[in-house]
Protein backbone atom coordinates (compact mmCIF):
# COMPACT_ATOMS: atom_id res chain seq x y z
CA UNK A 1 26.50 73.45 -98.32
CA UNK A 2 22.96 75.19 -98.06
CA UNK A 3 21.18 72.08 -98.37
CA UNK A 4 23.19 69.99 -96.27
CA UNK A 5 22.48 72.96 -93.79
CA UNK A 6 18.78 72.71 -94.29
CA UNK A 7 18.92 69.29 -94.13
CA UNK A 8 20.15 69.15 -90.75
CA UNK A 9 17.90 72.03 -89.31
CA UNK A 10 14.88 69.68 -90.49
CA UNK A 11 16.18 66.80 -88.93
CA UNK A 12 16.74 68.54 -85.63
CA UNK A 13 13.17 70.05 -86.00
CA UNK A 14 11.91 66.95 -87.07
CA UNK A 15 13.73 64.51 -83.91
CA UNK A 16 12.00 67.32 -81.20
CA UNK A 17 8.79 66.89 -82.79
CA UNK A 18 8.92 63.02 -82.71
CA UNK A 19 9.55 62.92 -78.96
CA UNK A 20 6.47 65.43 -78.28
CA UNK A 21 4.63 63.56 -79.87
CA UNK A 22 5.56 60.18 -78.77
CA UNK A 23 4.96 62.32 -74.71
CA UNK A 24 1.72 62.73 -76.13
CA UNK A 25 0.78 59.35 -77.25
CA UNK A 26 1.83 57.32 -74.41
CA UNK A 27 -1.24 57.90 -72.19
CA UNK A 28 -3.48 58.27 -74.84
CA UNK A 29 -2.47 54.78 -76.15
CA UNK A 30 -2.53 53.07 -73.43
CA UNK A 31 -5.73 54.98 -72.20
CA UNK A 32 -7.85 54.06 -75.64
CA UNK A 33 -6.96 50.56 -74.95
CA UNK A 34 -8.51 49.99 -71.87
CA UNK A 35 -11.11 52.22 -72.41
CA UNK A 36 -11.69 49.61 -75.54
CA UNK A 37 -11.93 46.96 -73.61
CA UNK A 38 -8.69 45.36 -74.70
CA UNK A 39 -5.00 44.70 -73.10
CA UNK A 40 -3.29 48.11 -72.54
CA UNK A 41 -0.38 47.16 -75.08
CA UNK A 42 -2.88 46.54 -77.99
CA UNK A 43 -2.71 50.63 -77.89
CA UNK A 44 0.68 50.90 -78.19
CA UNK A 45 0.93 48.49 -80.97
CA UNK A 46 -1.16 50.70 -83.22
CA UNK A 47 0.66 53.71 -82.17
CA UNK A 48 3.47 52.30 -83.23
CA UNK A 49 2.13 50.46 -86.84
CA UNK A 50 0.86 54.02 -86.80
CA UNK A 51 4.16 55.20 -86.90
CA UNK A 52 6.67 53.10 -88.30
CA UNK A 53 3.81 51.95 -91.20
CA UNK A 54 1.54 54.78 -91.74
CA UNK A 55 4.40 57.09 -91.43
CA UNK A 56 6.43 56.19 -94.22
CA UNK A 57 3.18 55.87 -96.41
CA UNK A 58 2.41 58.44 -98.99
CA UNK A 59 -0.64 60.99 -98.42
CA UNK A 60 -0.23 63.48 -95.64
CA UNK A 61 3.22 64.71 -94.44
CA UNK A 62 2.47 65.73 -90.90
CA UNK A 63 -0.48 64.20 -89.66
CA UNK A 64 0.11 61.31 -87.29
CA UNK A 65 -1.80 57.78 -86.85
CA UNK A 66 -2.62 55.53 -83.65
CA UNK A 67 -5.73 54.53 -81.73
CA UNK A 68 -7.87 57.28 -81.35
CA UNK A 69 -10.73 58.37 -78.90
CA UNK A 70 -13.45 58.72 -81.46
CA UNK A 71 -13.41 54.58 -82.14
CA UNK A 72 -13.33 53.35 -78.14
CA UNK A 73 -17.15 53.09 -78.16
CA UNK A 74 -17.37 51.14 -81.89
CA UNK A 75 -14.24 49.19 -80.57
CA UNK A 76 -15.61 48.31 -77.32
CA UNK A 77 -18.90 47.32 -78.45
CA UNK A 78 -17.68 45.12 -81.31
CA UNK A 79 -15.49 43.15 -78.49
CA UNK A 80 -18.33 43.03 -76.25
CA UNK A 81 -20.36 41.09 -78.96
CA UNK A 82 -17.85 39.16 -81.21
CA UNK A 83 -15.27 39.07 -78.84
CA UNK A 84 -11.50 39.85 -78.92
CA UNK A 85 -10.40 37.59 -81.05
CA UNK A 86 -12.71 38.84 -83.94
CA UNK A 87 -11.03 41.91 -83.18
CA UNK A 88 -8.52 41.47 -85.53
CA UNK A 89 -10.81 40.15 -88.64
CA UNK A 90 -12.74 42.71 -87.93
CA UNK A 91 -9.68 45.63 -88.36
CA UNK A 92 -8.45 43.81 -91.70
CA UNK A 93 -11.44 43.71 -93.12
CA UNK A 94 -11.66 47.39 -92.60
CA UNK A 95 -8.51 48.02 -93.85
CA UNK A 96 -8.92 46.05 -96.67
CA UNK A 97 -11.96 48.27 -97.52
CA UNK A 98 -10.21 51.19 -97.02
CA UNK A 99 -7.56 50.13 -99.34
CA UNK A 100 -10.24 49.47 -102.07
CA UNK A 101 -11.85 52.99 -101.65
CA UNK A 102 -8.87 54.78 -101.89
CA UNK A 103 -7.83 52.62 -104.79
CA UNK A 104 -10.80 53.67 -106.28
CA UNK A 105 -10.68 57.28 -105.87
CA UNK A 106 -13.07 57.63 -102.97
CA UNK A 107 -10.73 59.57 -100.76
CA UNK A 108 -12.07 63.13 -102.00
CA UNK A 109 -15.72 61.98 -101.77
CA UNK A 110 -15.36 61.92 -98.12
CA UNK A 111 -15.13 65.92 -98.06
CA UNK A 112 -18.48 65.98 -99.01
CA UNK A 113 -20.03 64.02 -95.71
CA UNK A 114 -21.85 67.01 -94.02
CA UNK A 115 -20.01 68.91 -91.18
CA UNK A 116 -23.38 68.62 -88.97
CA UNK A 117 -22.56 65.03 -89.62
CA UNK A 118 -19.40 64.74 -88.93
CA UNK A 119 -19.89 66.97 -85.90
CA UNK A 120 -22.73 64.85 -84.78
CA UNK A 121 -21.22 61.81 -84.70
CA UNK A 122 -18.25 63.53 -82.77
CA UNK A 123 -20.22 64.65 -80.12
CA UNK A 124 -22.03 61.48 -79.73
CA UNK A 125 -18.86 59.24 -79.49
CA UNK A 126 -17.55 62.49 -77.17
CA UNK A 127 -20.98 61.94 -74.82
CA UNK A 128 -20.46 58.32 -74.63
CA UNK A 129 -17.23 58.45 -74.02
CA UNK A 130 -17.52 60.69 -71.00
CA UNK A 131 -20.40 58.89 -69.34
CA UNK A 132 -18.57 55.74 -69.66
CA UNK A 133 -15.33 57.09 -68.07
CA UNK A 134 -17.14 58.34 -65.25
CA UNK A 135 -17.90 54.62 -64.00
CA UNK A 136 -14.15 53.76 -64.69
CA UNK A 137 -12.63 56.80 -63.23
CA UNK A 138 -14.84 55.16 -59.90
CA UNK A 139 -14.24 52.08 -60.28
CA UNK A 140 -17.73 50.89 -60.60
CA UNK A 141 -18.70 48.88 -63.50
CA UNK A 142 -19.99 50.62 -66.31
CA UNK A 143 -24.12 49.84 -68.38
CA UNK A 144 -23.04 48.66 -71.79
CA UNK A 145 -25.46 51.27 -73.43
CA UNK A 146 -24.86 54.88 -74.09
CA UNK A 147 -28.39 55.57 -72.74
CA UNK A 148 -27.52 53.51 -69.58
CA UNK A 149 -24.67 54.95 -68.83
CA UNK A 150 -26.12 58.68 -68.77
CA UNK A 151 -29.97 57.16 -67.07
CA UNK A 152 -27.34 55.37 -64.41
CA UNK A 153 -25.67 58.60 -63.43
CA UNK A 154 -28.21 59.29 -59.78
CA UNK A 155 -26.46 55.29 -59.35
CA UNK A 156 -22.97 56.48 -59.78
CA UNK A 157 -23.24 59.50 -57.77
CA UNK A 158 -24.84 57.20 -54.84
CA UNK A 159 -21.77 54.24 -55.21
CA UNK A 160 -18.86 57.65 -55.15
CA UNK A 161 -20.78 59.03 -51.99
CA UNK A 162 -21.07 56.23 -50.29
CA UNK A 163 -17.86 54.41 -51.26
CA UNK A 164 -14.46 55.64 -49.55
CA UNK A 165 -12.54 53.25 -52.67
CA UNK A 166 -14.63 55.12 -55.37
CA UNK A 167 -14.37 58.54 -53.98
CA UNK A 168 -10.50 58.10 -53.42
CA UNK A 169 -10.44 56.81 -57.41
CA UNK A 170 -12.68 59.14 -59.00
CA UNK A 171 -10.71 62.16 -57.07
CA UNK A 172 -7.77 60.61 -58.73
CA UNK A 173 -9.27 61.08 -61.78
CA UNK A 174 -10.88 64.44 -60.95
CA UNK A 175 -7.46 65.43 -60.22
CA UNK A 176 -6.39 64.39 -63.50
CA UNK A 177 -8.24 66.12 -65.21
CA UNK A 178 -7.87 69.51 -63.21
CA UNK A 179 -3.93 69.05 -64.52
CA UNK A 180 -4.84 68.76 -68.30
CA UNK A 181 -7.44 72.04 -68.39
CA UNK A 182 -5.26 74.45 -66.04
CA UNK A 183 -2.24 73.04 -67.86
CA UNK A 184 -2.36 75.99 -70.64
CA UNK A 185 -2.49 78.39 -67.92
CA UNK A 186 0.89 77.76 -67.04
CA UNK A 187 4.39 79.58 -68.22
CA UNK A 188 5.55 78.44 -71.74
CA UNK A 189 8.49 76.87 -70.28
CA UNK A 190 6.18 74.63 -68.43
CA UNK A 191 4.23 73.57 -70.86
CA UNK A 192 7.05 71.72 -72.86
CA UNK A 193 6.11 68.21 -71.20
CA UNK A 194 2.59 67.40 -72.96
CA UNK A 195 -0.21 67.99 -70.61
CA UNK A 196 -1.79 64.21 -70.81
CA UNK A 197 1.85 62.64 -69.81
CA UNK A 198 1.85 65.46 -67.03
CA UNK A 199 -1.45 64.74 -65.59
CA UNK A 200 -0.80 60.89 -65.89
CA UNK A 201 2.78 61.52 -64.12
CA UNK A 202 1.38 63.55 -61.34
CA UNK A 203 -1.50 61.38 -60.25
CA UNK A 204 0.50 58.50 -60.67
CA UNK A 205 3.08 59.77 -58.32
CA UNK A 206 0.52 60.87 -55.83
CA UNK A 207 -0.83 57.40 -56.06
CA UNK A 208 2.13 55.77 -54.96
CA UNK A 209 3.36 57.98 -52.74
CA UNK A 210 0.06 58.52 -50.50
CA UNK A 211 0.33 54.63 -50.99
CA UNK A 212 -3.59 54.38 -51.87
CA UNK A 213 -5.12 50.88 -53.27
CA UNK A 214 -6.47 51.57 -56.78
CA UNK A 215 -6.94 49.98 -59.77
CA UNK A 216 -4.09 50.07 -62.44
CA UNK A 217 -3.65 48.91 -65.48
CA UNK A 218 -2.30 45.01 -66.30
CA UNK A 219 0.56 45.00 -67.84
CA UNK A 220 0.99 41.61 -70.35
CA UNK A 221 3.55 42.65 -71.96
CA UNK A 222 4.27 43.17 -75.90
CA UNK A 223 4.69 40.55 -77.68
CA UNK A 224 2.15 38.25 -75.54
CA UNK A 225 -0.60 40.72 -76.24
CA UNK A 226 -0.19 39.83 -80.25
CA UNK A 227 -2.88 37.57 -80.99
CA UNK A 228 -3.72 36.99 -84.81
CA UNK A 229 -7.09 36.07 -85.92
CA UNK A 230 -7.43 33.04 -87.32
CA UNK A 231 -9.53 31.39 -89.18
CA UNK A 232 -12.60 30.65 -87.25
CA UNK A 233 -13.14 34.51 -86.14
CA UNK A 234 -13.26 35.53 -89.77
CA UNK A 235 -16.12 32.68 -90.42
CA UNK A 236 -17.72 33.94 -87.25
CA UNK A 237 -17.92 37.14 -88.83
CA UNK A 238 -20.93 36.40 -91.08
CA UNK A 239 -23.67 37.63 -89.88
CA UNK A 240 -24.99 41.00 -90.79
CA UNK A 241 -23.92 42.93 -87.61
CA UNK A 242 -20.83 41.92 -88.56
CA UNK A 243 -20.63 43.11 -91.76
CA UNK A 244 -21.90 46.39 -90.72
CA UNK A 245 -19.89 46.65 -87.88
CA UNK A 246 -16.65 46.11 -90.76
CA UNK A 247 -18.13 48.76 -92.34
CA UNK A 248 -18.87 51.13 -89.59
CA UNK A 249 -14.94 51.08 -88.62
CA UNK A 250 -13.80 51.65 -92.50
CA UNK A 251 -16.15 54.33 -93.15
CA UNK A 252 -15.44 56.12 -89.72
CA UNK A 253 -11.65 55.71 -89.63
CA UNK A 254 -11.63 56.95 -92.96
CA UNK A 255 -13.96 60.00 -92.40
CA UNK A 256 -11.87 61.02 -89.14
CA UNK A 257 -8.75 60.55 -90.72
CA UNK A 258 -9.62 62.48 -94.19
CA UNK A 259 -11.43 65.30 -91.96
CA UNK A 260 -7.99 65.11 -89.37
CA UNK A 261 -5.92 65.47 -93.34
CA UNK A 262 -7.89 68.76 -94.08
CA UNK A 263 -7.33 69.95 -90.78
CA UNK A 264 -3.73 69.50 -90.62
CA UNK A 265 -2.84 71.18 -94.44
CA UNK A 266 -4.32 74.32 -92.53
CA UNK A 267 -1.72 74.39 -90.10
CA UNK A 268 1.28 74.13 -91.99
CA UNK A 269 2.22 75.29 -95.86
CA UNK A 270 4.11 72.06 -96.59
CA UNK A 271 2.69 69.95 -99.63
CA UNK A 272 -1.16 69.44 -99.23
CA UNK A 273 -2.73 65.86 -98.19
CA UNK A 274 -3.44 63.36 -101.69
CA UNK A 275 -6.31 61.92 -100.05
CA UNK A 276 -6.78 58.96 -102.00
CA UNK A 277 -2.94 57.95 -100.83
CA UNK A 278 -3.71 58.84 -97.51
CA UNK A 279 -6.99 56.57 -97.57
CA UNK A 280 -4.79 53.59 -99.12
CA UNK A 281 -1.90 54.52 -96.21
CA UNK A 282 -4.81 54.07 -93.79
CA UNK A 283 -6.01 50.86 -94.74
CA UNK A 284 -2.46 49.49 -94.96
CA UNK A 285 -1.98 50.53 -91.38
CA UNK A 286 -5.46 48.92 -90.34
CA UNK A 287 -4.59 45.59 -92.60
CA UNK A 288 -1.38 45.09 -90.39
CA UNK A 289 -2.88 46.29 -87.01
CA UNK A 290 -5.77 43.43 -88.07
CA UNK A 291 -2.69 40.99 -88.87
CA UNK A 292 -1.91 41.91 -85.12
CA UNK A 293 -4.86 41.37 -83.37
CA UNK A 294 -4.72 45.00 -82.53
CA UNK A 295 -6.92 48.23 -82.27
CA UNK A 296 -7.81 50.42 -85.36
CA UNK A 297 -6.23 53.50 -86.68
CA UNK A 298 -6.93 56.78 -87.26
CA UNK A 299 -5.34 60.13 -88.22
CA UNK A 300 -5.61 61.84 -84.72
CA UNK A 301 -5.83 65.48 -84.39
CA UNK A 302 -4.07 66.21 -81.00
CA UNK A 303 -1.14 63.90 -81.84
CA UNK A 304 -1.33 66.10 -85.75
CA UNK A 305 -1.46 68.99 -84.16
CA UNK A 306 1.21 68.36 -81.56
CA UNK A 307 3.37 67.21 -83.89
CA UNK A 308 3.15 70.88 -86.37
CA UNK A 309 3.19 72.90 -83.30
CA UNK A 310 6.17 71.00 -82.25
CA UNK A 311 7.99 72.58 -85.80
CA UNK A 312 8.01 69.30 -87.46
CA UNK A 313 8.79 69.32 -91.28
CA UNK A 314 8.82 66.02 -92.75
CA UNK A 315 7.24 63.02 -92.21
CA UNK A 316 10.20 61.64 -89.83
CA UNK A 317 8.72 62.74 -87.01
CA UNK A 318 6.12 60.46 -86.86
CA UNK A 319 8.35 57.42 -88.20
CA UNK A 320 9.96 58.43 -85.06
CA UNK A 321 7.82 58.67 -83.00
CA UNK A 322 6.68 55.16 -83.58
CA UNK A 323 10.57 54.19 -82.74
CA UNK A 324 10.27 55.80 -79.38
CA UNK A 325 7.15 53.53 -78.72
CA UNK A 326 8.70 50.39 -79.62
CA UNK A 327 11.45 51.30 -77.21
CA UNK A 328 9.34 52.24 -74.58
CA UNK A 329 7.37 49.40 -74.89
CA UNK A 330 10.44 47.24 -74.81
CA UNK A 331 12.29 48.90 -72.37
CA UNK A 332 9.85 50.11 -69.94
CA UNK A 333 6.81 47.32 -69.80
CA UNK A 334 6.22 47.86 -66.11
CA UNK A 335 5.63 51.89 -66.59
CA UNK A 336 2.54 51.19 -68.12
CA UNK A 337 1.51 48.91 -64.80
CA UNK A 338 1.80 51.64 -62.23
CA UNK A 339 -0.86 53.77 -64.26
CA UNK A 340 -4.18 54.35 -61.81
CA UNK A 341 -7.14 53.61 -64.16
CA UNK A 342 -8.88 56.55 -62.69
CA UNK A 343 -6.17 58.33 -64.01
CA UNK A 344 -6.51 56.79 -68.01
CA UNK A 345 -10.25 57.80 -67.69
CA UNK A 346 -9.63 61.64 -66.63
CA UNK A 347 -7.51 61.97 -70.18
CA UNK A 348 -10.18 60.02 -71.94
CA UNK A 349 -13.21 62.31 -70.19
CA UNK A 350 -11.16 65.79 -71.42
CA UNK A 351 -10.49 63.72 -74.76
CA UNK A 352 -14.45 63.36 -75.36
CA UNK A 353 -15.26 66.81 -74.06
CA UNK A 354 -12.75 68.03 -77.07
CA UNK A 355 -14.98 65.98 -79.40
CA UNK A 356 -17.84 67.68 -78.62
CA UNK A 357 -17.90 71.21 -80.77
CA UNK A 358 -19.89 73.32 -78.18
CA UNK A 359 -17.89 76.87 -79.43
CA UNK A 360 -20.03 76.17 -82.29
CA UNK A 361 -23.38 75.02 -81.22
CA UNK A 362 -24.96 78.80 -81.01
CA UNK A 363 -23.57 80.34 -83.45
CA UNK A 364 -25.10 77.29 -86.01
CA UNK A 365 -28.19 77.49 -84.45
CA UNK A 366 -28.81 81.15 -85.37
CA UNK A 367 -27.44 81.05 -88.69
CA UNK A 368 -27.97 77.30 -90.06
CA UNK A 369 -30.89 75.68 -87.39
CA UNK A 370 -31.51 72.47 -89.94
CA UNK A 371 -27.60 71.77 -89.70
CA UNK A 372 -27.86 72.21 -85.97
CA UNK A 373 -31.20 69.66 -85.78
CA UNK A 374 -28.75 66.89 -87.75
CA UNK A 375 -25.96 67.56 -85.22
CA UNK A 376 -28.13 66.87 -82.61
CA UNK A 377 -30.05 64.33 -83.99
CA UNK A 378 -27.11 62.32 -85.05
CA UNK A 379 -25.58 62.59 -81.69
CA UNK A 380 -28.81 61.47 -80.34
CA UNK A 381 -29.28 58.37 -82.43
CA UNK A 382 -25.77 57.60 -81.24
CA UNK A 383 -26.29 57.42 -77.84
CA UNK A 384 -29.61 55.05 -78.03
CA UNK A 385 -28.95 53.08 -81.23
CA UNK A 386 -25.21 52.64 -81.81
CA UNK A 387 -22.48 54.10 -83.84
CA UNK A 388 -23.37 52.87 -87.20
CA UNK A 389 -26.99 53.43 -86.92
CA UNK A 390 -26.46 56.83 -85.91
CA UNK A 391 -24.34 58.02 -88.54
CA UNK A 392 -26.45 56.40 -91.29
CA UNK A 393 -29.04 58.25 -89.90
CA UNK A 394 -27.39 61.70 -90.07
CA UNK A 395 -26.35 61.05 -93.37
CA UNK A 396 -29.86 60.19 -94.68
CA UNK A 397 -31.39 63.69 -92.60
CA UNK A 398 -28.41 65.57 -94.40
CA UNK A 399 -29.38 63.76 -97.38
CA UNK A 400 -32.98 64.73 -97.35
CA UNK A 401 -32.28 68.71 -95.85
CA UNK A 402 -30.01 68.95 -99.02
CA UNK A 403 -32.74 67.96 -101.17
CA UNK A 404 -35.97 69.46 -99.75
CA UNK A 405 -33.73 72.65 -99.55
CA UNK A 406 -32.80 72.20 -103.28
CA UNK A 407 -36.35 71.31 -104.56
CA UNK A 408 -37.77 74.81 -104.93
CA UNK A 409 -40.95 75.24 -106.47
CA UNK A 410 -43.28 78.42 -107.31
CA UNK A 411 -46.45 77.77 -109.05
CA UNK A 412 -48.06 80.91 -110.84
CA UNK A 413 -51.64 81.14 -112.30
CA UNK A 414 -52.48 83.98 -114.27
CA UNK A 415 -55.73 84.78 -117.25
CA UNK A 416 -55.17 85.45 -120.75
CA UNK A 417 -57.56 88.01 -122.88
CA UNK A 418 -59.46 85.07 -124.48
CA UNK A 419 -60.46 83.75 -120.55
CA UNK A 420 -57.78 80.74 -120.30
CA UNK A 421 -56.32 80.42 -117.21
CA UNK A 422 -52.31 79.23 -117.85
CA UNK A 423 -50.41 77.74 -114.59
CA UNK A 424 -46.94 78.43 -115.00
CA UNK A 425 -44.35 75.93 -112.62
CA UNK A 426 -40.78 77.35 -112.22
CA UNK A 427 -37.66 75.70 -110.69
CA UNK A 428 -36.87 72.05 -108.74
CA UNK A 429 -39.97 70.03 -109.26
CA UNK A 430 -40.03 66.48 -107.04
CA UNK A 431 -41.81 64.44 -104.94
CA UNK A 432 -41.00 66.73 -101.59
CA UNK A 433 -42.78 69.58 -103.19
CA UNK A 434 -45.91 67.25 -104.09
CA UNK A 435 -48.53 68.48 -101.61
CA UNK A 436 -47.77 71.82 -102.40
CA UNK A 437 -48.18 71.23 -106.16
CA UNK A 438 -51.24 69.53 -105.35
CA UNK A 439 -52.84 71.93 -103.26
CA UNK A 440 -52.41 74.31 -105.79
CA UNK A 441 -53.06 72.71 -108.81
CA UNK A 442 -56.36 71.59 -107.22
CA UNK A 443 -57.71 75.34 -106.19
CA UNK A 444 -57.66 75.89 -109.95
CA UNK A 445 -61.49 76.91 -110.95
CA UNK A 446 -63.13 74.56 -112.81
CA UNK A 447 -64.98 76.40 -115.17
CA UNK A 448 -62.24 77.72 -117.90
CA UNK A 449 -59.86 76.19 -119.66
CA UNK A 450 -56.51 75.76 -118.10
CA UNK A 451 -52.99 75.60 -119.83
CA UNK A 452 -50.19 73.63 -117.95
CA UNK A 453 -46.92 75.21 -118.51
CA UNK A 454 -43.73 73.69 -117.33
CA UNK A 455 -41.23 75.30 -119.58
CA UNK A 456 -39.57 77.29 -116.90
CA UNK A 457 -38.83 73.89 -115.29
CA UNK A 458 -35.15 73.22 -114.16
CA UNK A 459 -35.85 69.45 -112.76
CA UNK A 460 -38.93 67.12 -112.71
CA UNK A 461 -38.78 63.63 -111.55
CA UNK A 462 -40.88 61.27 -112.14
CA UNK A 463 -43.48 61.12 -109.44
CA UNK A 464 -44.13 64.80 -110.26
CA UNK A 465 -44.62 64.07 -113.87
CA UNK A 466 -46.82 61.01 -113.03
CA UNK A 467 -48.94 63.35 -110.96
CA UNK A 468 -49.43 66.44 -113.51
CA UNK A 469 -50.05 64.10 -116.28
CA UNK A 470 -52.95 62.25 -114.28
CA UNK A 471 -54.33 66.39 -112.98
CA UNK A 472 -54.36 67.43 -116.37
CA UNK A 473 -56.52 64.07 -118.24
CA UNK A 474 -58.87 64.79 -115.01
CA UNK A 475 -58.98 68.72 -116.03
CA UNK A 476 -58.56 67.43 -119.80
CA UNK A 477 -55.76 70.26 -119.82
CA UNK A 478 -52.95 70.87 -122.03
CA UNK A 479 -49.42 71.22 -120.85
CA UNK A 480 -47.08 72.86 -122.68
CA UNK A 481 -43.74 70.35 -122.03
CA UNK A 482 -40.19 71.23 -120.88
CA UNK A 483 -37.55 73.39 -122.85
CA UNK A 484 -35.59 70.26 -122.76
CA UNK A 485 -38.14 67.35 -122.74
């Protein structure tokens, strides 16, 4: 009788958490889809692969999948150049990678991408993001680069003020987003309808009511918006931007979702994320949402997070929540067409201003400043280069912080009773800690004899050994070798 009892308290626990969430992922569906570029439905049909696929998937119990913020600039740029039938191809193929990795047992790996990283690339996709909403929350047509779209801003400000359509959409969208950041402030009992789906209700009823001409979003319709790849976009995906681009998306996808995993197990004390299943469950959602010409996927942290505040406690929540999409999206096509675009691009601005981890800006700056410099600098590269190019490049600062920070080297010179002069090395000896060696090997005197020890050596690579080998057949010096050597 217990468990029967139990039973039914999760599935009532777990049936209120699936309709939060689905509240939730309505408007941020829909709004990642145009903000991609693509046909508004393209959203919901990851959302719901997310759900009804992903969701039944071994890995993580709680954490739910769909189109997600951090991907609209990567997504948007990679149908700008290849198009949007290349779309597709281009999502397989990333699934299919992802699949491999987490066949292979990459999943854990990805804990050990740096944080700065991570945060980095966050706050660059966050910075784009915003910029670029601005021109769609007025209706003005948006630069295609990230640096554009901030250098561009005196432009913008000039169209809105002298523009009675773009100042009546952006205050749409200004409204918007006044709804989702003094949502919280409100009574508990308020706050039970999501605050996206309220601000997107709200402004969308003050749209039609006041009766103002806006942009909204064009409505297809489902099953019209499915458009498989064929054959010619995969061939068309040869080139090396392409390939990249593939990449970019698996690696990405894979990092948000696996960092989104971690994040989740601390929220709840049900079983723990296997992150090599959840990897695999990825890439089997992104392999079908390629099969359907639709947007990636990603473990999303608001929808996660809604969906454990909401008391979920097994992964039927999010199965059902991808239910509640299909019905919506069969039932109730022509909600989606009375959205104001201004509206879409309010959520999507506070979305991006979430990505950006500004709590923790100062307090990494006083206690970790190189990790602060590869935040920075990662976001940075973002915003001029691209997504890819940016991340590669935090990776490779992290990469070389880690390793300057690791090679630690203290060179010692000291005289013996019989006049020879012994210089002792100690610790991480490699090629970052050469013009220090150097400069102190070389302010040796010349005029004794001079014994090379490198016993107390931990590490030495081979440019190091290279170099003390040639110092001491110029000094004709003896070296007394490594403990290990």
């Amino acid at each position: 009788m217990l468990p029967t009892l139990g039973k039914t308290a999760h599935l009532r626990h777990d049936v209120l958490a699936s309709l939060v969430v689905f509240l939730v992922a309505v408007p941020l569906c829909v709004g990642v889809a145009v903000a991609s570029g693509v046909p508004a439905e393209l959203g919901l049909i990851t959302g719901i692969v997310g759900g009804l696929v992903v969701g039944i998937l071994p890995g993580s119990s709680l954490q739910v999948s769909g189109p997600a913020a951090g991907l609209t600039v990567l997504v948007f740029e990679a149908v700008q150049e290849f198009g949007l039938g290349a779309l597709g191809a281009i999502v397989l193929l990333a699934g299919l990678v992802q699949l491999a990795l987490g066949a292979l047992g990459f999943g854990r790996f990805f804990r050990a991408i740096s944080v700065a990283v991570v945060q980095g690339m966050l706050a660059g996709i966050g910075l784009v993001l915003i910029f670029g909403q601005l021109y769609t929350m007025a209706n003005v047509k948006q630069p295609r680069s990230g640096l554009d779209k901030i250098l561009q801003v005196p432009r913008l400000v000039t169209e809105i003020a002298t523009s009675r359509q773009a100042l009546t959409a952006f205050a749409i969208g200004a409204a918007t987003i006044a709804v989702l950041v003094l949502w919280k402030k409100l009574p508990v009992q308020a706050q039970i309808l999501p605050a996206p789906l309220a601000g997107v209700a709200l402004a969308t009823a003050a749209t039609t009511v006041a009766g103002w001409s806006v942009p909204r979003v064009e409505v297809q319709g489902l099953l019209s918006a499915i458009q498989p790849p064929g054959m010619d976009n995969f061939t068309s995906l040869g080139s090396l931007a392409a390939l990249g681009t593939v990449i970019a998306f698996a690696l990405i996808a894979s990092a948000e979702s696996l960092f989104s995993a971690a994040a989740v197990d601390r929220m709840h004390d049900g079983p723990r994320t296997d992150y090599d299943k959840e990897l695999m469950a990825q890439g089997v959602g992104n392999t079908v949402c390629g099969i359907l010409g639709a947007l990636p996927l990603t473990a999303v942290i608001v929808r996660s997070s809604a969906n454990v505040q909401a008391g979920a406690k097994t992964k039927l929540s999010r199965i059902l929540h991808g239910l509640w999409l299909v019905l919506f999206a069969a039932l109730l096509p022509a909600a989606i067409g009375i959205i104001p675009l201004a509206t879409l691009a309010g959520v999507l601005i506070h979305a991006g201003c979430k990505l950006i981890p500004v709590k923790d800006l100062l307090p990494l700056w006083r206690t970790h400043r190189g990790e602060a410099l590869i935040l920075a600098a990662t976001a940075v590269a973002i915003i001029t280069t691209n997504m890819f190019e940016g991340v590669l490049l935090g990776i490779v600062l992290a990469v070389i912080k880690s390793a300057w920070e690791t090679s630690n080297v203290h060179l010692d010179t000291h005289e013996t009773t019989d006049g020879r002069l012994i210089v002792t090395l100690t610790g991480y000896a490699t090629f970052l800690r050469l013009p220090y060696i150097v400069a102190t090997l070389e302010a040796v005197p010349h005029d004794r004899p001079v014994e090379l020890d490198l016993s107390q050596v931990r590490h030495l690579d081979h440019a190091c050994r290279t170099t003390l080998e040639n110092w001491a057949q110029q000094r004709e010096t003896t070296i007394k070798p490594l403990v290990n050597a």
